[in-house]
C-alpha atoms as a PDB file:
ATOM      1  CA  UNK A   1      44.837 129.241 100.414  1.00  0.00           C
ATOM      2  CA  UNK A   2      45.865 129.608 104.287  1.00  0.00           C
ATOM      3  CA  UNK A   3      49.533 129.403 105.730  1.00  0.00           C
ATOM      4  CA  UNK A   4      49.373 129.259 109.310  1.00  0.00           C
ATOM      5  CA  UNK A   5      47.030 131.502 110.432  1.00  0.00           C
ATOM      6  CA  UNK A   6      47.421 133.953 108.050  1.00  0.00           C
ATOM      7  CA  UNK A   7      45.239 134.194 104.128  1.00  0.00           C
ATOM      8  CA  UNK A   8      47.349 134.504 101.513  1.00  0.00           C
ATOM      9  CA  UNK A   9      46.375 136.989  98.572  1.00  0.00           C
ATOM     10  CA  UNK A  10      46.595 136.351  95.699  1.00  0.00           C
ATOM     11  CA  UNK A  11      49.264 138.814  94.730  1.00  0.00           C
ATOM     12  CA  UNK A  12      51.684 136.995  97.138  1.00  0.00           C
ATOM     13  CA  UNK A  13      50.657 133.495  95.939  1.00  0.00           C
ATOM     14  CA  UNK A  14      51.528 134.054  92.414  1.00  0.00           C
ATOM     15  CA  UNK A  15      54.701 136.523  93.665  1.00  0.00           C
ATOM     16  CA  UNK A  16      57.968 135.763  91.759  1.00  0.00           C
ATOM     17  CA  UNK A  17      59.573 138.869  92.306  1.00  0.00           C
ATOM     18  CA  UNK A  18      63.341 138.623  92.445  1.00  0.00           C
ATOM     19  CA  UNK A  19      63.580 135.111  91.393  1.00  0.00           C
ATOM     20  CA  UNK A  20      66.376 134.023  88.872  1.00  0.00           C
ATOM     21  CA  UNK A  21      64.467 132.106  86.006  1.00  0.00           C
ATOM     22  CA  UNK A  22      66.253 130.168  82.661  1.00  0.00           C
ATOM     23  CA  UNK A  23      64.052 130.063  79.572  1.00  0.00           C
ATOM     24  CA  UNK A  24      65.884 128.333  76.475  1.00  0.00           C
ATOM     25  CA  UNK A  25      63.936 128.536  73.191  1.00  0.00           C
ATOM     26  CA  UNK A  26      63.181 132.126  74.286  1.00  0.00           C
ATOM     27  CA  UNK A  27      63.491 134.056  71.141  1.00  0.00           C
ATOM     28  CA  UNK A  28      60.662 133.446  69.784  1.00  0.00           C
ATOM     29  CA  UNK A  29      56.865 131.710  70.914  1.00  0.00           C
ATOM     30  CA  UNK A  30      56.042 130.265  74.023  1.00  0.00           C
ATOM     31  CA  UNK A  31      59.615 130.811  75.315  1.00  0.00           C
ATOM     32  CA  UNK A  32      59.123 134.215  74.318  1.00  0.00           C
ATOM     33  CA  UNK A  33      55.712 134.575  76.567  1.00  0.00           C
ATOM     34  CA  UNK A  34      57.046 132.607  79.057  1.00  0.00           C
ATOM     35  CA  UNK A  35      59.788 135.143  79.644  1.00  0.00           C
ATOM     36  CA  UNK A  36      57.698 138.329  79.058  1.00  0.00           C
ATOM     37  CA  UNK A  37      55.381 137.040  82.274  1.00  0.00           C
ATOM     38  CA  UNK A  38      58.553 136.130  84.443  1.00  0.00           C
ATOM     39  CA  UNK A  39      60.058 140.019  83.437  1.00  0.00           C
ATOM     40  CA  UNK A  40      56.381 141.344  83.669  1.00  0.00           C
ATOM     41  CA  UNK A  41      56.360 140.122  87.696  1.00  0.00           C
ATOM     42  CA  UNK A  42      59.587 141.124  88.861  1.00  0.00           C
ATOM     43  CA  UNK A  43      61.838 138.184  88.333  1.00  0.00           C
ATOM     44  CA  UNK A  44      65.361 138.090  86.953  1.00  0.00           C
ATOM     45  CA  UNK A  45      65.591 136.008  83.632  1.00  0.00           C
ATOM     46  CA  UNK A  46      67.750 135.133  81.263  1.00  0.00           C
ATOM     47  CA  UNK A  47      66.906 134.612  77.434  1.00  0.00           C
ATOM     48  CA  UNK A  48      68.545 131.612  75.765  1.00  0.00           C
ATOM     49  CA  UNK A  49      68.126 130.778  72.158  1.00  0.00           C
ATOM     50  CA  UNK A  50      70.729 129.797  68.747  1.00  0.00           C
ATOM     51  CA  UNK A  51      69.118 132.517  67.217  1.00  0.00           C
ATOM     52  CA  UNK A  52      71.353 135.787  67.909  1.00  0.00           C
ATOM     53  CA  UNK A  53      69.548 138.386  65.735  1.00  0.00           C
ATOM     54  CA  UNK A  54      65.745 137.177  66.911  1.00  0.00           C
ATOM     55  CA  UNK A  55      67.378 137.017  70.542  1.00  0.00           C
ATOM     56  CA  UNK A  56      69.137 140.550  70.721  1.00  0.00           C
ATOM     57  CA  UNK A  57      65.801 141.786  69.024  1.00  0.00           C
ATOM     58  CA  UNK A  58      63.382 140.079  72.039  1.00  0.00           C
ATOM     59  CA  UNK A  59      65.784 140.819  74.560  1.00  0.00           C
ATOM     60  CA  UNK A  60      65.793 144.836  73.840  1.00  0.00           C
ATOM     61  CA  UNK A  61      61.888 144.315  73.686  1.00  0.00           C
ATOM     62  CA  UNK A  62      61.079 143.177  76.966  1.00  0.00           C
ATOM     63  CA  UNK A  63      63.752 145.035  79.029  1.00  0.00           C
ATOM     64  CA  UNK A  64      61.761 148.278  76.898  1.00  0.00           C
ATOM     65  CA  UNK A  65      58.431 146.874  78.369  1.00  0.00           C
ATOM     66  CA  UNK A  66      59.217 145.252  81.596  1.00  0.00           C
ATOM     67  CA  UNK A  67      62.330 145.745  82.614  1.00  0.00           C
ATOM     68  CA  UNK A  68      66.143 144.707  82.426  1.00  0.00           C
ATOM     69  CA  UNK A  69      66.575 140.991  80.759  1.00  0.00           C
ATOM     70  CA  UNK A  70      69.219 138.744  79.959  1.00  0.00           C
ATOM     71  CA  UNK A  71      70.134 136.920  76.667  1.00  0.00           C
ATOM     72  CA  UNK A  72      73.119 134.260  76.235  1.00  0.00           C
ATOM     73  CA  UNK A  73      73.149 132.661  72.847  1.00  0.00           C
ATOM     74  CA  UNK A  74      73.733 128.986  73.161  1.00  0.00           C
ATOM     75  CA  UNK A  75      72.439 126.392  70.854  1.00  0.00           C
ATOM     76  CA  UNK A  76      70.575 123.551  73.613  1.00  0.00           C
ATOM     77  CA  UNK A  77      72.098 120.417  72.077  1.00  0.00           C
ATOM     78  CA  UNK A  78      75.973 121.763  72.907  1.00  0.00           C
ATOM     79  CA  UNK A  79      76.302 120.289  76.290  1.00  0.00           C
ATOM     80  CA  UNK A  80      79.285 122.131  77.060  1.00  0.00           C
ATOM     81  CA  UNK A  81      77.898 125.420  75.967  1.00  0.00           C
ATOM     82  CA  UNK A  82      74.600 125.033  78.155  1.00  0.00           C
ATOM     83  CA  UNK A  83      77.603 123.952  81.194  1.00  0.00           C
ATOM     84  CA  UNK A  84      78.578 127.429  80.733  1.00  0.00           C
ATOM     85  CA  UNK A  85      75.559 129.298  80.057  1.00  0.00           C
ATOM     86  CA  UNK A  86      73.785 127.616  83.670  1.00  0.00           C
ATOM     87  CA  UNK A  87      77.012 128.953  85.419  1.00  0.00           C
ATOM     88  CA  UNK A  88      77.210 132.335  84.422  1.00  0.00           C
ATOM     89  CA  UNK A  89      73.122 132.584  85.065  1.00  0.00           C
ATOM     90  CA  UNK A  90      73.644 131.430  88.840  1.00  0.00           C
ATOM     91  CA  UNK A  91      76.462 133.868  89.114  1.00  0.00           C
ATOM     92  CA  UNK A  92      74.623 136.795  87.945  1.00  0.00           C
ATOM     93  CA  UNK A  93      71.480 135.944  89.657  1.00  0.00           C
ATOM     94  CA  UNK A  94      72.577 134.299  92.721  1.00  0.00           C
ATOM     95  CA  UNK A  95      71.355 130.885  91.569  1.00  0.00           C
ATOM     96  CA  UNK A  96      68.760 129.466  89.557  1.00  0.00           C
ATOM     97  CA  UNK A  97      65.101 129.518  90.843  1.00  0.00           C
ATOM     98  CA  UNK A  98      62.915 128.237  87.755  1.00  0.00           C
ATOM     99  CA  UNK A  99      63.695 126.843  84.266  1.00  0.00           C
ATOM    100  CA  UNK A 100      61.368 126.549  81.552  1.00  0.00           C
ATOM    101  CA  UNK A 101      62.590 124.104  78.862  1.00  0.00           C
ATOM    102  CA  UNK A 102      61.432 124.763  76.339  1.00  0.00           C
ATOM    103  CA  UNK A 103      63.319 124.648  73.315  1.00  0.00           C
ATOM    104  CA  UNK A 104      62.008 122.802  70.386  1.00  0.00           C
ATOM    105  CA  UNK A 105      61.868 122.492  66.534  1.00  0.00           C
ATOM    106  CA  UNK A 106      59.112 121.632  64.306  1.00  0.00           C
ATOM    107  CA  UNK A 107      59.131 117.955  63.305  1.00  0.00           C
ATOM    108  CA  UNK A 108      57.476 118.288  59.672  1.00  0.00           C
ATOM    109  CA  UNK A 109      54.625 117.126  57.679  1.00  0.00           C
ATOM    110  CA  UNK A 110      53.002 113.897  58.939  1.00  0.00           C
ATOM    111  CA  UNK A 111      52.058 110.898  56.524  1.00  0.00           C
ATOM    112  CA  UNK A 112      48.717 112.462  55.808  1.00  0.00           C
ATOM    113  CA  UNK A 113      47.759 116.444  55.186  1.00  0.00           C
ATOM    114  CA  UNK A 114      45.291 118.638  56.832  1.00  0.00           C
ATOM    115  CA  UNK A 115      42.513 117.096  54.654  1.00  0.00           C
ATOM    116  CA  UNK A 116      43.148 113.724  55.262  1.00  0.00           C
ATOM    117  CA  UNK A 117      45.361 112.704  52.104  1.00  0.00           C
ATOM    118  CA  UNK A 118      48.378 110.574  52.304  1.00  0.00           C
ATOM    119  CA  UNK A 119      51.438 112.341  52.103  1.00  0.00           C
ATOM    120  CA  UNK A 120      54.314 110.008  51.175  1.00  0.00           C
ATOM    121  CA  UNK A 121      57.403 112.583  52.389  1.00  0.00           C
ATOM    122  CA  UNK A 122      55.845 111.938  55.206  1.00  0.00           C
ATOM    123  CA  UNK A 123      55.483 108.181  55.708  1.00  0.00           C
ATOM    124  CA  UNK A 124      57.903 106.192  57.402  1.00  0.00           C
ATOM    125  CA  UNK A 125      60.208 104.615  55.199  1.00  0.00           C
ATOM    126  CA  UNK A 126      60.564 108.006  53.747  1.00  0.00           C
ATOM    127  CA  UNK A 127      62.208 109.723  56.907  1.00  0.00           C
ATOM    128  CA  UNK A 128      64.827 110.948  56.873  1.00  0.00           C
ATOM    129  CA  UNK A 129      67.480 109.829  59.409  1.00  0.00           C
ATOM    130  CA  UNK A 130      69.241 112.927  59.846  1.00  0.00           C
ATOM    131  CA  UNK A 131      65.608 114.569  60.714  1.00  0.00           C
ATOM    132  CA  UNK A 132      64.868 112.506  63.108  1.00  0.00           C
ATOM    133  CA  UNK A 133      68.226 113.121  65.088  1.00  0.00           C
ATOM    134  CA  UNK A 134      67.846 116.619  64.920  1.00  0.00           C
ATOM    135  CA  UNK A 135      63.923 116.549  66.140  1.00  0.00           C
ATOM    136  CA  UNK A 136      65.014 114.276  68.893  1.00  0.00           C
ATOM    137  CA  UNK A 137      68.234 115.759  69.733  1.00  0.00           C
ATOM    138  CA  UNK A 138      66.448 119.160  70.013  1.00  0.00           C
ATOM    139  CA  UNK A 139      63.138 117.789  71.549  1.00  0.00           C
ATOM    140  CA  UNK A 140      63.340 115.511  73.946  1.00  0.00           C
ATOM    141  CA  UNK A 141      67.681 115.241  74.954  1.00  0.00           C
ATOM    142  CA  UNK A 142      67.596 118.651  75.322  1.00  0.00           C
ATOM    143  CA  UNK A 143      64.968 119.144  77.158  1.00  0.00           C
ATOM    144  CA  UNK A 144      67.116 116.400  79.543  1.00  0.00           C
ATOM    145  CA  UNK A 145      70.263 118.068  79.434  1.00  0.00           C
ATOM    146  CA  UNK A 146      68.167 121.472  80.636  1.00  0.00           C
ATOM    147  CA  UNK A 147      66.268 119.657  83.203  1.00  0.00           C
ATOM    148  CA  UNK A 148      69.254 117.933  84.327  1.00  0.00           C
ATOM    149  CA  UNK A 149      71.535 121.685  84.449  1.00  0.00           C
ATOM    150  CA  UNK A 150      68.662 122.871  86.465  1.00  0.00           C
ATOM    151  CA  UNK A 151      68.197 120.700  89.577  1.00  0.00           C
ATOM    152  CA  UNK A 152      72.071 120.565  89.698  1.00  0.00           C
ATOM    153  CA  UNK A 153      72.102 124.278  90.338  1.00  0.00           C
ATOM    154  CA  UNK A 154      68.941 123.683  93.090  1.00  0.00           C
ATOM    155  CA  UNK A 155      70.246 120.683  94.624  1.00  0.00           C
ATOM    156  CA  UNK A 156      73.258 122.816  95.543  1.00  0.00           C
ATOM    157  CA  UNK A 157      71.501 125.559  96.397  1.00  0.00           C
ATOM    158  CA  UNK A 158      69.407 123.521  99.117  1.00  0.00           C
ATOM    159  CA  UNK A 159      66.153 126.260  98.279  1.00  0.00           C
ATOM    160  CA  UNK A 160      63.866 124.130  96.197  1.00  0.00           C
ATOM    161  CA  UNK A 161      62.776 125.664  92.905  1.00  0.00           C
ATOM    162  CA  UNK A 162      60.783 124.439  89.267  1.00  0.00           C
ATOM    163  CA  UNK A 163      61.286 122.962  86.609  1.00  0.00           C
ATOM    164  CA  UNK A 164      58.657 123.344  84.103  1.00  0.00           C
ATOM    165  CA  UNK A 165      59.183 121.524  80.564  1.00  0.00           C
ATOM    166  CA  UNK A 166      57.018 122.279  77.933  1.00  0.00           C
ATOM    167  CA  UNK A 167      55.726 119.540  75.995  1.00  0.00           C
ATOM    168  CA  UNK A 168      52.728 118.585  73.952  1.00  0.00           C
ATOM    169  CA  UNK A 169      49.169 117.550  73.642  1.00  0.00           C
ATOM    170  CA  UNK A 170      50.956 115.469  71.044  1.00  0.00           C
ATOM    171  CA  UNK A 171      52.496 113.412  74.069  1.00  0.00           C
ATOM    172  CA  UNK A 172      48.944 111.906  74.534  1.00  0.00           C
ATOM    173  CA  UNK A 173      47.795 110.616  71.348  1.00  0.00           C
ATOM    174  CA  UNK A 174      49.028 109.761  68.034  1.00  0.00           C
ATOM    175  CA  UNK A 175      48.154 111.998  64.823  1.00  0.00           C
ATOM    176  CA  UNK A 176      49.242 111.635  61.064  1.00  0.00           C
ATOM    177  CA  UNK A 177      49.027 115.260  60.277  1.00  0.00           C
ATOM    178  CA  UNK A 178      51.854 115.848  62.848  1.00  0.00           C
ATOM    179  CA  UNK A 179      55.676 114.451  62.051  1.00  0.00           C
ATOM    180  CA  UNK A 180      56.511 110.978  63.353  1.00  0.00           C
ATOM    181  CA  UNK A 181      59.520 112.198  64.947  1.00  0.00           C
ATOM    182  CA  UNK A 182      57.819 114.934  67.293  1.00  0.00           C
ATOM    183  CA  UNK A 183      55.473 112.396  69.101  1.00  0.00           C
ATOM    184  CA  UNK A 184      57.554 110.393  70.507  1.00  0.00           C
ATOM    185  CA  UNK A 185      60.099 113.407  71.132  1.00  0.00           C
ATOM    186  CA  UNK A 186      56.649 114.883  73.034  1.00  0.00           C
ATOM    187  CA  UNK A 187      56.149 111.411  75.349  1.00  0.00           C
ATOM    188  CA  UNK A 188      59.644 111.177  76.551  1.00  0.00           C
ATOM    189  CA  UNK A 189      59.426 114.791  77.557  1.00  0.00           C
ATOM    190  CA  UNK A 190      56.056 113.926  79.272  1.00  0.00           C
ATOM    191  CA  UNK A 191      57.236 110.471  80.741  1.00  0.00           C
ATOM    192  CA  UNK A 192      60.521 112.318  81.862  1.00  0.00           C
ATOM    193  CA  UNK A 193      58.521 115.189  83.673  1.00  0.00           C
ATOM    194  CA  UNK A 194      57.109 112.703  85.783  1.00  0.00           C
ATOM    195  CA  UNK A 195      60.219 110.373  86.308  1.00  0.00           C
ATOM    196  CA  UNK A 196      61.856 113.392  87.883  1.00  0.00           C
ATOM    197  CA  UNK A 197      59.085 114.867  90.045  1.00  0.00           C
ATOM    198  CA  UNK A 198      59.202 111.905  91.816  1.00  0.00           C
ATOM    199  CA  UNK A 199      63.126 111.875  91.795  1.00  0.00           C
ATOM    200  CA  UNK A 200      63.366 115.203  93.155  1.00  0.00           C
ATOM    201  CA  UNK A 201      60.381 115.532  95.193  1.00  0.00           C
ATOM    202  CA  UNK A 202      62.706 115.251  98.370  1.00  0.00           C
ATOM    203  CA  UNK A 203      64.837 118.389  97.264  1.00  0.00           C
ATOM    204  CA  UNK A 204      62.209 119.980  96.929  1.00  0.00           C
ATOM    205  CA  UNK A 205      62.102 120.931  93.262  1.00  0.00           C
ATOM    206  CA  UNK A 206      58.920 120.800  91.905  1.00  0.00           C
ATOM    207  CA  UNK A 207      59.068 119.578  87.758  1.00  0.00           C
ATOM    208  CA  UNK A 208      55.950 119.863  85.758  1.00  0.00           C
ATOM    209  CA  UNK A 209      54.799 119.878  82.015  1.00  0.00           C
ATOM    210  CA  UNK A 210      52.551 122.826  80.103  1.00  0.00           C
ATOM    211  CA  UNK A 211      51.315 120.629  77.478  1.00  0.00           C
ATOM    212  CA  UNK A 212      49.993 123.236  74.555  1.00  0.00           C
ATOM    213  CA  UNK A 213      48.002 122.528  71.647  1.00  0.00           C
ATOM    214  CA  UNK A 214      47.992 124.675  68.633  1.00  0.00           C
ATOM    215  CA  UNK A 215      49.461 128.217  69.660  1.00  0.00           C
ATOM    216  CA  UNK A 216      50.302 130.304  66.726  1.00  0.00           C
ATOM    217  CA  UNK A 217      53.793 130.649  66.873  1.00  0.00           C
ATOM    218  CA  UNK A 218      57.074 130.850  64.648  1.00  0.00           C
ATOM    219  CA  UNK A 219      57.353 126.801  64.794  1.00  0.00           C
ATOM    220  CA  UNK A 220      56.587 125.236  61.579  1.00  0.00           C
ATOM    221  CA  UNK A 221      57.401 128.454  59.571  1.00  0.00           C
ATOM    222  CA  UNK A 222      54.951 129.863  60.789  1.00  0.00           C
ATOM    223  CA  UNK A 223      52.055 128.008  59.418  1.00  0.00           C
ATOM    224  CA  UNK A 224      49.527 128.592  61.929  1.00  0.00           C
ATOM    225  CA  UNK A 225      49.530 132.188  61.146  1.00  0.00           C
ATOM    226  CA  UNK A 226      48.029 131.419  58.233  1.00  0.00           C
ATOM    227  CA  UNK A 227      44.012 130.540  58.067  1.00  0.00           C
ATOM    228  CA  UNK A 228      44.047 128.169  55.749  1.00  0.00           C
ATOM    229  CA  UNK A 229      46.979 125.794  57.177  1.00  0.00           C
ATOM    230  CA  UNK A 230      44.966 125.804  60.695  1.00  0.00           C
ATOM    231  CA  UNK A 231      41.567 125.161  59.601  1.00  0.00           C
ATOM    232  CA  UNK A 232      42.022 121.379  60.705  1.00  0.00           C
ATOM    233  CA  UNK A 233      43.472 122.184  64.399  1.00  0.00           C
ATOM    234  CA  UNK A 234      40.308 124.677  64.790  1.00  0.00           C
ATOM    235  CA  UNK A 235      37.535 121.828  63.755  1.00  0.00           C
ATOM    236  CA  UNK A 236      38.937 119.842  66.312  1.00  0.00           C
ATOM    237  CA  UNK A 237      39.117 122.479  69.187  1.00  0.00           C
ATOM    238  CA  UNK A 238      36.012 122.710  71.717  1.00  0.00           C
ATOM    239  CA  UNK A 239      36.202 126.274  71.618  1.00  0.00           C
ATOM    240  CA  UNK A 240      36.589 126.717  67.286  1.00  0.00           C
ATOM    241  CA  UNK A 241      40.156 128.405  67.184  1.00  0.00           C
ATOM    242  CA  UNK A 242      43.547 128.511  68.102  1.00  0.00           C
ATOM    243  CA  UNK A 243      45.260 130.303  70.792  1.00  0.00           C
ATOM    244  CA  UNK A 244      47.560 133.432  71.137  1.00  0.00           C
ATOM    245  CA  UNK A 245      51.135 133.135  72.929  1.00  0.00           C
ATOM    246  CA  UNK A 246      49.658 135.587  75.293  1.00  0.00           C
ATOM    247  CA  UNK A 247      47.218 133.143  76.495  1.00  0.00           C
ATOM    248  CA  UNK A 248      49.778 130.774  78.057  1.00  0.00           C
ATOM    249  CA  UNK A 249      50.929 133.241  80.241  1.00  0.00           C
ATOM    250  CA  UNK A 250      49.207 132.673  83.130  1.00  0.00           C
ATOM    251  CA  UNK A 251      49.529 128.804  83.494  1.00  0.00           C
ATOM    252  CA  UNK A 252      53.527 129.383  83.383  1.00  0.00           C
ATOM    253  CA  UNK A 253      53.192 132.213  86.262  1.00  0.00           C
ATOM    254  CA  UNK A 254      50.855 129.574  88.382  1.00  0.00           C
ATOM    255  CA  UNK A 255      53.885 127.021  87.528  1.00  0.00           C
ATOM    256  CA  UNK A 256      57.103 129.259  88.574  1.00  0.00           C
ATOM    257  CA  UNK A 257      55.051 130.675  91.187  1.00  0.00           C
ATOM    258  CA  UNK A 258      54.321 129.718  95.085  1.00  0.00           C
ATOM    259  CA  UNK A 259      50.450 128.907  93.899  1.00  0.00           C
ATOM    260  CA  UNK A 260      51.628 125.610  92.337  1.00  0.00           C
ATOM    261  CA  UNK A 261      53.681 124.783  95.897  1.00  0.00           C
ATOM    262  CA  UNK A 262      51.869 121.317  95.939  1.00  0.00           C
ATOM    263  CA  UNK A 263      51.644 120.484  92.262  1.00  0.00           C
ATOM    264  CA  UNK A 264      54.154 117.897  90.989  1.00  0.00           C
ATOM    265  CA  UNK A 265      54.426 115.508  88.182  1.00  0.00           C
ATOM    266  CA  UNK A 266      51.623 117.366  86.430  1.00  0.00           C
ATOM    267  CA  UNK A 267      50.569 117.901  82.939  1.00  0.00           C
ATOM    268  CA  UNK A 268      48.964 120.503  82.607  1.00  0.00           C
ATOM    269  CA  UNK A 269      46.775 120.496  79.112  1.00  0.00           C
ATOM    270  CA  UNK A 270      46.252 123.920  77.207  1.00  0.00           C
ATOM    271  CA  UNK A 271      44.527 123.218  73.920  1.00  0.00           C
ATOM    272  CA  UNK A 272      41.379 124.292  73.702  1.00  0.00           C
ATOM    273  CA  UNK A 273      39.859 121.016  74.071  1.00  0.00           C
ATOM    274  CA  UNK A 274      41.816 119.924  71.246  1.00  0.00           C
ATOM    275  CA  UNK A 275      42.463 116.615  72.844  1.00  0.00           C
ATOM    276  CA  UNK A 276      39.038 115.528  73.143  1.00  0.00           C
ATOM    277  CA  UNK A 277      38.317 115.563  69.322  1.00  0.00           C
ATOM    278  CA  UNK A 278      34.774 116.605  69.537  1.00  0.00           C
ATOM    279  CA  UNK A 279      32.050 115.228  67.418  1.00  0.00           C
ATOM    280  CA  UNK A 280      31.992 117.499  64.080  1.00  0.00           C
ATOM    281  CA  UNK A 281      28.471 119.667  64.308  1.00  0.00           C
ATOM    282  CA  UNK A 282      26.540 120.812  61.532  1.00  0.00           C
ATOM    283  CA  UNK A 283      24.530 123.742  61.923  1.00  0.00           C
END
């Protein structure tokens, strides 16, 4: 990469040092990761998640390994509380540089299991209403509502900045193992990602999506943690497993960092090769 006349290294390329950065659904996950990499490079972040006990425990975690971090417990879908929460961060930080939005629940089983059997809780006319507020409230309008918070505080503060939403492989395809609810929570996020890079472009504020496939994670109680539940996401990944938290990190530094200056409306895939479905081999 060249500016002017002068190389860039790669230590300045990726630099975020000193730069005030909003992770919601931080307690825990992704969120989690994406906050230990922000704290890990020097920037000033602030932990936001519902979950008060989880957050206080992550919060003492990294500031022990990285240094001094910020938690504000706020559930996402209170408007007024995220209002607040976005103000008090630009105070203490002099402004808001990147948000991750992250924040996200687990949409339940789909209308057919990991082997391939129908699963009637899961079938349509079986849904429950009240679930699929909650999954949408919580996927895809909060995700909004955080976007929406965050190039407020960078239109005002006329310095650019990014907004990087996580979404989902889910986003490009449709899959019965997954809850009905959670795709289309997924595509809006996607669809809105790109609506707003080109909305913003002229401020600019740079909005992008880390699309993830199966991470082992908290979401879903857990259930990728455990072999047997994630047999079906690892005969459909390329590369025969899932993936750590840990191995996210670098795709959200490239995003929150000056190496992703040109890179806008982007979704950027991390699955494995999940997506492609390969052909099943037999040795």
């Amino acid at each position: 990469m060249v500016q002017g006349d002068k190389r860039m290294s790669l230590e300045t390329m990726f630099n975020v040092t000193g730069k005030s950065v909003v992770v919601t659904g931080a307690a825990y996950g992704l969120g989690r990761a994406y906050a230990e990499i922000m704290a890990q490079q020097g920037a000033q972040v602030t932990l936001i998640d519902v979950n008060a006990d989880q957050l206080a425990k992550t919060v003492a975690q990294i500031t022990d390994r990285f240094g001094k971090v910020h938690g504000i417990i706020c559930d996402v879908t209170d408007r007024a509380g995220m209002d607040a929460a976005f103000d008090e961060i630009a105070a203490h930080q002099g402004g808001i540089d990147v948000v991750f939005a992250n924040a996200g629940v687990d949409a339940g089983p789909g209308f057919l299991t990991p082997e391939g059997r129908r699963n009637p809780e899961g079938e349509i006319d079986n849904l429950d209403d009240a679930h699929w507020d909650k999954v949408i409230g919580v996927n895809l309008t909060s995700i909004y509502y955080t976007m929406k918070l965050g190039a407020r505080h960078m239109k005002r503060q006329g310095r650019g900045g990014s907004i990087i939403a996580t979404s989902s492989i889910a986003a490009f395809y449709a899959d019965g193992i997954v809850g009905t609810p959670y795709m289309p929570a997924k595509a809006g996020v996607s669809h809105l990602v790109r609506q707003l890079a080109m909305e913003l472009g002229r401020y600019k504020i740079r909005v992008n999506a880390i699309c993830p496939g199966p991470f082992i994670t908290n979401i879903a109680g857990g259930r990728m943690a455990n072999v047997e539940d994630r047999q079906a996401f690892i005969r459909w990944s390329c590369l025969g497993r899932v993936a750590e938290t840990d191995e996210i990190k670098p795709m959200a530094l490239y995003l929150a960092s000056g190496a992703s200056d040109y890179v806008t409306g982007s979704q950027l895939v991390i699955d494995g090769g999940l997506i492609l479905r390969p052909a099943q081999e037999v040795d």
